[in-house]
N, C-alpha and C. Protein backbone atom coordinates (compact mmCIF):
# COMPACT_ATOMS: atom_id res chain seq x y z
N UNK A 1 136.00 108.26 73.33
CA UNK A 1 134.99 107.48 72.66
C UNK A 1 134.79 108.06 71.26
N UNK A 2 134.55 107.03 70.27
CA UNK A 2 134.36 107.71 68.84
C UNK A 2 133.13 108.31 68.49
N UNK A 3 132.89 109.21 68.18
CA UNK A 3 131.70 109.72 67.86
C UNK A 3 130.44 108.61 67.30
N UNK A 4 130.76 107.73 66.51
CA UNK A 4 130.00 106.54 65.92
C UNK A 4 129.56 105.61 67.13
N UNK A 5 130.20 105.14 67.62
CA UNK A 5 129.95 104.73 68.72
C UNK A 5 129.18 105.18 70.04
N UNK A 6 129.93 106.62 70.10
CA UNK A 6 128.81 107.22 71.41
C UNK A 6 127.70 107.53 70.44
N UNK A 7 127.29 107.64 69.30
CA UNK A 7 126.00 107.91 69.31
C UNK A 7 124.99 106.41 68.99
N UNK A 8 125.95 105.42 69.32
CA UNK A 8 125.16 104.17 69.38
C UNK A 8 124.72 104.00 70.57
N UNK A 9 125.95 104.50 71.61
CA UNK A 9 125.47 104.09 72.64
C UNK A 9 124.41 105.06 73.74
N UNK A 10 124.04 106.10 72.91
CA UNK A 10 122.46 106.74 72.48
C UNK A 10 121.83 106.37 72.50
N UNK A 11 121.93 105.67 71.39
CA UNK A 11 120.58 104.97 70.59
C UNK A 11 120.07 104.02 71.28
N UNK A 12 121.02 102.96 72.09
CA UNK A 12 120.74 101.73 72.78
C UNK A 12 120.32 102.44 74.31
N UNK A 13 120.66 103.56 74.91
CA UNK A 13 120.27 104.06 75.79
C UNK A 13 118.53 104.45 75.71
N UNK A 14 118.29 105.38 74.74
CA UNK A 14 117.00 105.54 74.31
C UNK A 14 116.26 104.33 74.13
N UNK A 15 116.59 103.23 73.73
CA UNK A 15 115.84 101.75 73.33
C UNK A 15 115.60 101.09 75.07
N UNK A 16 116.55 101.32 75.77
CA UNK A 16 116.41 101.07 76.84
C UNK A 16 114.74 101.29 78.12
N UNK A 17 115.22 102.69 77.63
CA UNK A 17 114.37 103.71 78.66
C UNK A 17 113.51 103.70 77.95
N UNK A 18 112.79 103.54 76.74
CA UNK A 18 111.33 103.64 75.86
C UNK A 18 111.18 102.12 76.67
N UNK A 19 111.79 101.15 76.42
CA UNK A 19 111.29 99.35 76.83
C UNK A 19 110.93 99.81 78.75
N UNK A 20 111.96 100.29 78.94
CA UNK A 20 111.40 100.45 80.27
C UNK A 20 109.97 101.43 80.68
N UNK A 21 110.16 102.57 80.02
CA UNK A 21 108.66 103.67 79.99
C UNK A 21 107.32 102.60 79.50
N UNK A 22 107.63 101.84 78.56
CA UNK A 22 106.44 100.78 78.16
C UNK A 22 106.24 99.77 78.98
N UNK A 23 106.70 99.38 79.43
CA UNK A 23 107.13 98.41 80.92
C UNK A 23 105.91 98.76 82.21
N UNK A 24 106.93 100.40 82.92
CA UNK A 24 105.65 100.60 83.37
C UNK A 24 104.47 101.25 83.03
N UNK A 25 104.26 101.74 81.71
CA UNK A 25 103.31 101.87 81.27
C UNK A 25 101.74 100.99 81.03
N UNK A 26 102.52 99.05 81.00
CA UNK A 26 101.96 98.51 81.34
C UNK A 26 101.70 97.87 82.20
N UNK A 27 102.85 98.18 83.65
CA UNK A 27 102.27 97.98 84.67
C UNK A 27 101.14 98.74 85.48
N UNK A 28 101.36 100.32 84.85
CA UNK A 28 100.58 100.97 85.31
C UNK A 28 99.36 100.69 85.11
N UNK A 29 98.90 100.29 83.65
CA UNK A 29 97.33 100.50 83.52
C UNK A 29 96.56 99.01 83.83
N UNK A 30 97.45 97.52 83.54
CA UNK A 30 96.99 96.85 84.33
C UNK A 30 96.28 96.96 86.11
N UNK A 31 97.55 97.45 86.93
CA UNK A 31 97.38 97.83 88.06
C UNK A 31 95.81 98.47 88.10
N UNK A 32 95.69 99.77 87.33
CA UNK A 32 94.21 100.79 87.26
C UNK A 32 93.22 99.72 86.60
N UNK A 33 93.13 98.75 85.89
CA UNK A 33 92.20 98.23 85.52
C UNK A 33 92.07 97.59 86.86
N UNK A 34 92.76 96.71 87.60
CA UNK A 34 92.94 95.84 88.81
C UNK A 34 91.53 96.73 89.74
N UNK A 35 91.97 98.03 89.77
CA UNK A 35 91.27 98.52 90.98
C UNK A 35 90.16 99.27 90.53
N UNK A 36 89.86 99.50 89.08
CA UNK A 36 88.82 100.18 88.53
C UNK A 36 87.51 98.54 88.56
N UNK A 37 88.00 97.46 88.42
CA UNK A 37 87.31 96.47 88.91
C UNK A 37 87.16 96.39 90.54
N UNK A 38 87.42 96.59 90.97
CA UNK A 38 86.96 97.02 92.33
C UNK A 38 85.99 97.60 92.65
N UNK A 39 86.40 98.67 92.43
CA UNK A 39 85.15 100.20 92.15
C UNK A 39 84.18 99.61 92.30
N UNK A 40 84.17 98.97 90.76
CA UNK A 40 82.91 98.13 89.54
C UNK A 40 82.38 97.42 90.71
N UNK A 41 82.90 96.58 91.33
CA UNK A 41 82.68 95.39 92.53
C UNK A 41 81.83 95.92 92.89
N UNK A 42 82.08 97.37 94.18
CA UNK A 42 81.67 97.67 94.83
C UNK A 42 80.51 98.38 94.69
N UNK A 43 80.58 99.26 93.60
CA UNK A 43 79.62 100.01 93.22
C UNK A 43 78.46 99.19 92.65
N UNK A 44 78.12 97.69 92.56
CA UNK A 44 77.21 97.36 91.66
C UNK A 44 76.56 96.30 92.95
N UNK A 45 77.48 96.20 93.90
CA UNK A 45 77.46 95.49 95.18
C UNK A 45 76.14 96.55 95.95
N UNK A 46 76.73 97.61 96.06
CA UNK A 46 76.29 98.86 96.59
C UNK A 46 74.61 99.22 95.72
N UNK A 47 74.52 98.86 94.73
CA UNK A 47 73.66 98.93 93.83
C UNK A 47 72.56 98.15 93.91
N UNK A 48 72.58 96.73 94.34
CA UNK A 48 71.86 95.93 94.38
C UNK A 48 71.48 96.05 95.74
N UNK A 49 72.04 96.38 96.82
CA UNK A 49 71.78 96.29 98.36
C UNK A 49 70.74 97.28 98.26
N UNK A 50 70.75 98.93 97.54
CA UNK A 50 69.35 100.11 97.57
C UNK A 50 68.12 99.54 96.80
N UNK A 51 68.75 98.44 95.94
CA UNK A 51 67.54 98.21 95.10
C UNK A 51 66.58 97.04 96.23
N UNK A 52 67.45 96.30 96.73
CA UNK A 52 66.61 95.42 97.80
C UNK A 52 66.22 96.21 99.21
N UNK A 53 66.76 97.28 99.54
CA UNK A 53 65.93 97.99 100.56
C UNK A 53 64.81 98.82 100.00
N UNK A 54 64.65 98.91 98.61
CA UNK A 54 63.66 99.99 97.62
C UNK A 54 62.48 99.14 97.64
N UNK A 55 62.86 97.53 97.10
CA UNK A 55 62.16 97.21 97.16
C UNK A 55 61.27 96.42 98.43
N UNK A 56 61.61 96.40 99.71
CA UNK A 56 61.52 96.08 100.51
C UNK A 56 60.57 97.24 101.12
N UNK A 57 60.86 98.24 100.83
CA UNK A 57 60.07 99.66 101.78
C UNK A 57 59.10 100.11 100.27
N UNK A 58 59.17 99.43 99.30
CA UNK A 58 57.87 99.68 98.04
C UNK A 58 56.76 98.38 98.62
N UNK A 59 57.28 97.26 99.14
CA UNK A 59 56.32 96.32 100.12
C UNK A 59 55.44 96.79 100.93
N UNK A 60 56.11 97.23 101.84
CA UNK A 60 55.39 97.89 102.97
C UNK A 60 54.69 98.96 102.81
N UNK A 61 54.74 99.79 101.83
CA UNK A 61 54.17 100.86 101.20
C UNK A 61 52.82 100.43 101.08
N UNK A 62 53.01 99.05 100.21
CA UNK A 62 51.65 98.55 99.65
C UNK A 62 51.05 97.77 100.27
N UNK A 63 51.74 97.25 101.56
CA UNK A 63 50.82 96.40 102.88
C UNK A 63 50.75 97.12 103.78
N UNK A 64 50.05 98.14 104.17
CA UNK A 64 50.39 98.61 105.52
C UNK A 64 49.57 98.25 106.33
């Protein structure tokens, strides 16, 4: 192989594997947003359920 050449076919190797590293780079952080909305889901799910037993046992507090 000619030197000119193998170091093209370098270059197109490196172009490769960066498109691919960015690839899953953005599969990766889609994916983490995917499940960091989850979390969010749950945690605000989870959030509203203490606030309606808070306020439910701040009721009874004040009717007894």
């Amino acid at each position: 192989m000619l030197p000119a050449q193998q170091a093209t076919d370098q270059g197109e190797a490196l172009q490769d594997s960066q498109a691919a590293l960015q690839a899953n780079k953005a599969t990766f952080f889609f994916r983490l947003e995917r499940e960091l909305e989850k979390v969010n889901t749950f945690y605000l799910q989870k959030e509203a359920e203490v606030s309606e037993v808070n306020l439910r046992c701040g009721d009874q507090q004040s009717n007894p």
